[in-house]
C-alpha atoms as a PDB file:
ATOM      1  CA  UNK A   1      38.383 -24.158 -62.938  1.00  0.00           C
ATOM      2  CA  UNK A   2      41.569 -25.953 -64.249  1.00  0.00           C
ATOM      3  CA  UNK A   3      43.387 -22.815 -64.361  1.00  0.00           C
ATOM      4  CA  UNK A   4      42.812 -22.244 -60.734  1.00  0.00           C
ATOM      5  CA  UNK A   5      43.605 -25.983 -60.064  1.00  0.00           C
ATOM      6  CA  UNK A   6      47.217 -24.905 -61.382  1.00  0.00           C
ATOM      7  CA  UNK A   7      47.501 -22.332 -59.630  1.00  0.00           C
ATOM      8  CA  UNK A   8      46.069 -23.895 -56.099  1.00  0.00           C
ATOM      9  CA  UNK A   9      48.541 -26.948 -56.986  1.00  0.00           C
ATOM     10  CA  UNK A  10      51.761 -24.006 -57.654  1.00  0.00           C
ATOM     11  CA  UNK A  11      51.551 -22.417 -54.072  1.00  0.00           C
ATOM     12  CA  UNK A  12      50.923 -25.984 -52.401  1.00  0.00           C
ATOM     13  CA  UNK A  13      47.552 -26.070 -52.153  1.00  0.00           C
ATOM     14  CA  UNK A  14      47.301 -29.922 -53.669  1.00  0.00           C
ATOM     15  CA  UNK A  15      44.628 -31.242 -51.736  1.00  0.00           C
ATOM     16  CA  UNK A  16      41.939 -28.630 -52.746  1.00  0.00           C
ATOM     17  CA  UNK A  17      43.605 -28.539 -56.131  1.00  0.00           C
ATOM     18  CA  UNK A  18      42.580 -32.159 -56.801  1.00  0.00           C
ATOM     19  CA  UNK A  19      39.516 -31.711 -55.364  1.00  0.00           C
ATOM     20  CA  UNK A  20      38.865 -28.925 -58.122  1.00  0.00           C
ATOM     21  CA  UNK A  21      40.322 -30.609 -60.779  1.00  0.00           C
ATOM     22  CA  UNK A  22      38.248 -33.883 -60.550  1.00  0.00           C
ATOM     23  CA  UNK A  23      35.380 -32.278 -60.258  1.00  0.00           C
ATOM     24  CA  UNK A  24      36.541 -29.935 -64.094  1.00  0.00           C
ATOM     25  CA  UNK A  25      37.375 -33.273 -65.393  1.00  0.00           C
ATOM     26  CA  UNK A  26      33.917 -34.854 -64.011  1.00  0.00           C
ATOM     27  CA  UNK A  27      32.396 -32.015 -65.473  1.00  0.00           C
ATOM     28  CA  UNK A  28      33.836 -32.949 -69.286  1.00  0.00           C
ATOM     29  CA  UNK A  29      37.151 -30.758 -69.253  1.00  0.00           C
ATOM     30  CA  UNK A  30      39.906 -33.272 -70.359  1.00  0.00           C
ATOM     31  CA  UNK A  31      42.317 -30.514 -70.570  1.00  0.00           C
ATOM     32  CA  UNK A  32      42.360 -30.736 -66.299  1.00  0.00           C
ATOM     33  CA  UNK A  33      43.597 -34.096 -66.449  1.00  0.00           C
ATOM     34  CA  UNK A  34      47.314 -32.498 -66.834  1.00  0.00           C
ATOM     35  CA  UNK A  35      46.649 -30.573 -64.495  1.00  0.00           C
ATOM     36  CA  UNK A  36      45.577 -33.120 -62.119  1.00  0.00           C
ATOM     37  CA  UNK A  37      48.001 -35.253 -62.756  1.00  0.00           C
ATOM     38  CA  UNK A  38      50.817 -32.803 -62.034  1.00  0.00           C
ATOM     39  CA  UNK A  39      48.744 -32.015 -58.708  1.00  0.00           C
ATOM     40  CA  UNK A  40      48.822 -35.945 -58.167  1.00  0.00           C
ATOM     41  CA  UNK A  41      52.616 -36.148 -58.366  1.00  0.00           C
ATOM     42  CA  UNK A  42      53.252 -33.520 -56.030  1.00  0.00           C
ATOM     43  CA  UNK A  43      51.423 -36.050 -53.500  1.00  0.00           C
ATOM     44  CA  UNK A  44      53.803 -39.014 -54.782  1.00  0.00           C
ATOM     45  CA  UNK A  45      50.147 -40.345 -56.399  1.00  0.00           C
ATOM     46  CA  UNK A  46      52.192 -42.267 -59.551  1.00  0.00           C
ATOM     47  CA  UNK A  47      49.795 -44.516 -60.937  1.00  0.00           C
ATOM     48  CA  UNK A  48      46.800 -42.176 -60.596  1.00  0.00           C
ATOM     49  CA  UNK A  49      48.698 -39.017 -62.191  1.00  0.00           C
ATOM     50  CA  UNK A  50      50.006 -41.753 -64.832  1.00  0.00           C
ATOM     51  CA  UNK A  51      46.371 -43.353 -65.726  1.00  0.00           C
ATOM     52  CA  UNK A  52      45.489 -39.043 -66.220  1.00  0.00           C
ATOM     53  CA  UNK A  53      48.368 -38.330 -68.381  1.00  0.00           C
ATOM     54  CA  UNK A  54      47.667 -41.098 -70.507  1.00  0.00           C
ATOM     55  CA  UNK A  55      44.416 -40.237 -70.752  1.00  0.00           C
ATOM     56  CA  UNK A  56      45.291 -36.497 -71.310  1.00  0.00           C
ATOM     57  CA  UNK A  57      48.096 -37.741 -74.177  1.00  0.00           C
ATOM     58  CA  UNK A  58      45.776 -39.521 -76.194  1.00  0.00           C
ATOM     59  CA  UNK A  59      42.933 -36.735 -76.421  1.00  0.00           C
ATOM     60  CA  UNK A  60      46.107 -34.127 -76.908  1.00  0.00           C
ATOM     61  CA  UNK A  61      48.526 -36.097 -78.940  1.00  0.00           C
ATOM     62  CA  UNK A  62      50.006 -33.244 -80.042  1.00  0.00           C
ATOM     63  CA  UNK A  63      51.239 -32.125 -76.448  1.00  0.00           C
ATOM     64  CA  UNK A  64      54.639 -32.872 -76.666  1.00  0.00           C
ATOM     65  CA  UNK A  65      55.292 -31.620 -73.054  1.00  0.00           C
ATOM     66  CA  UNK A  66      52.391 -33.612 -71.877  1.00  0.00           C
ATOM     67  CA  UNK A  67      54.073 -36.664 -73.628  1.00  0.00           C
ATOM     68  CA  UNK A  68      57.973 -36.372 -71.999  1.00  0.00           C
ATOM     69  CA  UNK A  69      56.168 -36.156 -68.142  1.00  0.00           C
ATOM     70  CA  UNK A  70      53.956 -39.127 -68.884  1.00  0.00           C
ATOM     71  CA  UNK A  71      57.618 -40.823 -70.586  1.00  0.00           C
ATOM     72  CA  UNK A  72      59.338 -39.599 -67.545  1.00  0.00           C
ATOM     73  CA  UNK A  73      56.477 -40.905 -64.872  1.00  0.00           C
ATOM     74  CA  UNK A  74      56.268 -44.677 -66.676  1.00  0.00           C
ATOM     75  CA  UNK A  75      60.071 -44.400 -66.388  1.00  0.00           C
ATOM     76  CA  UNK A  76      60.625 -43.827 -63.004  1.00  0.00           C
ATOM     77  CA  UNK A  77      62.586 -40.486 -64.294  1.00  0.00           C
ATOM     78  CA  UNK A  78      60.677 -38.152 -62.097  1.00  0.00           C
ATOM     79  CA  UNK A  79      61.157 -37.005 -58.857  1.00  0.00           C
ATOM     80  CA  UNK A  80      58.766 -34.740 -56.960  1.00  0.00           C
ATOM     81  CA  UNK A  81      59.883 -31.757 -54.120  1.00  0.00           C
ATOM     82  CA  UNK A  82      57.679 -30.746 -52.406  1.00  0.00           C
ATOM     83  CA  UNK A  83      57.892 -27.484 -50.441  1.00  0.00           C
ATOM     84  CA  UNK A  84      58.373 -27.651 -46.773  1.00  0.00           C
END
């Protein structure tokens, strides 16, 4: 389901992304909550996608790209376009 989450959030498809991706990480999959979070900043949702990648970053430590975006979001390093 995360994988389709992704891809949902890629062509701008956020709000049923998120829907799909809290429901993955309801269901136990704390690999979605990068994927949610990266949904969440496409909606300008900082402190929620922050409070995910943190979450994500210390179950993955090891995600190094997981650990610059959550750097980058705590920051205020990150800016978000969204398609029009």
């Amino acid at each position: 389901m995360s994988e389709y989450g992704s891809f949902l959030t890629s062509v701008g498809h956020t709000d049923k992304a998120i829907t799909l991706l809290k429901q993955s990480v309801k269901d136990g999959n704390t690999a979605a909550k990068f994927e949610l979070a990266v949904a969440l900043l496409t909606q300008g949702k900082q402190t929620e996608a922050e409070k995910n990648l943190r979450e994500y970053v210390q179950a993955h430590p090891q995600n190094t790209q997981a650990k610059q975006l959550l750097q980058a979001v705590q920051s205020g390093k990150i800016e978000v376009k969204t398609a029009q």
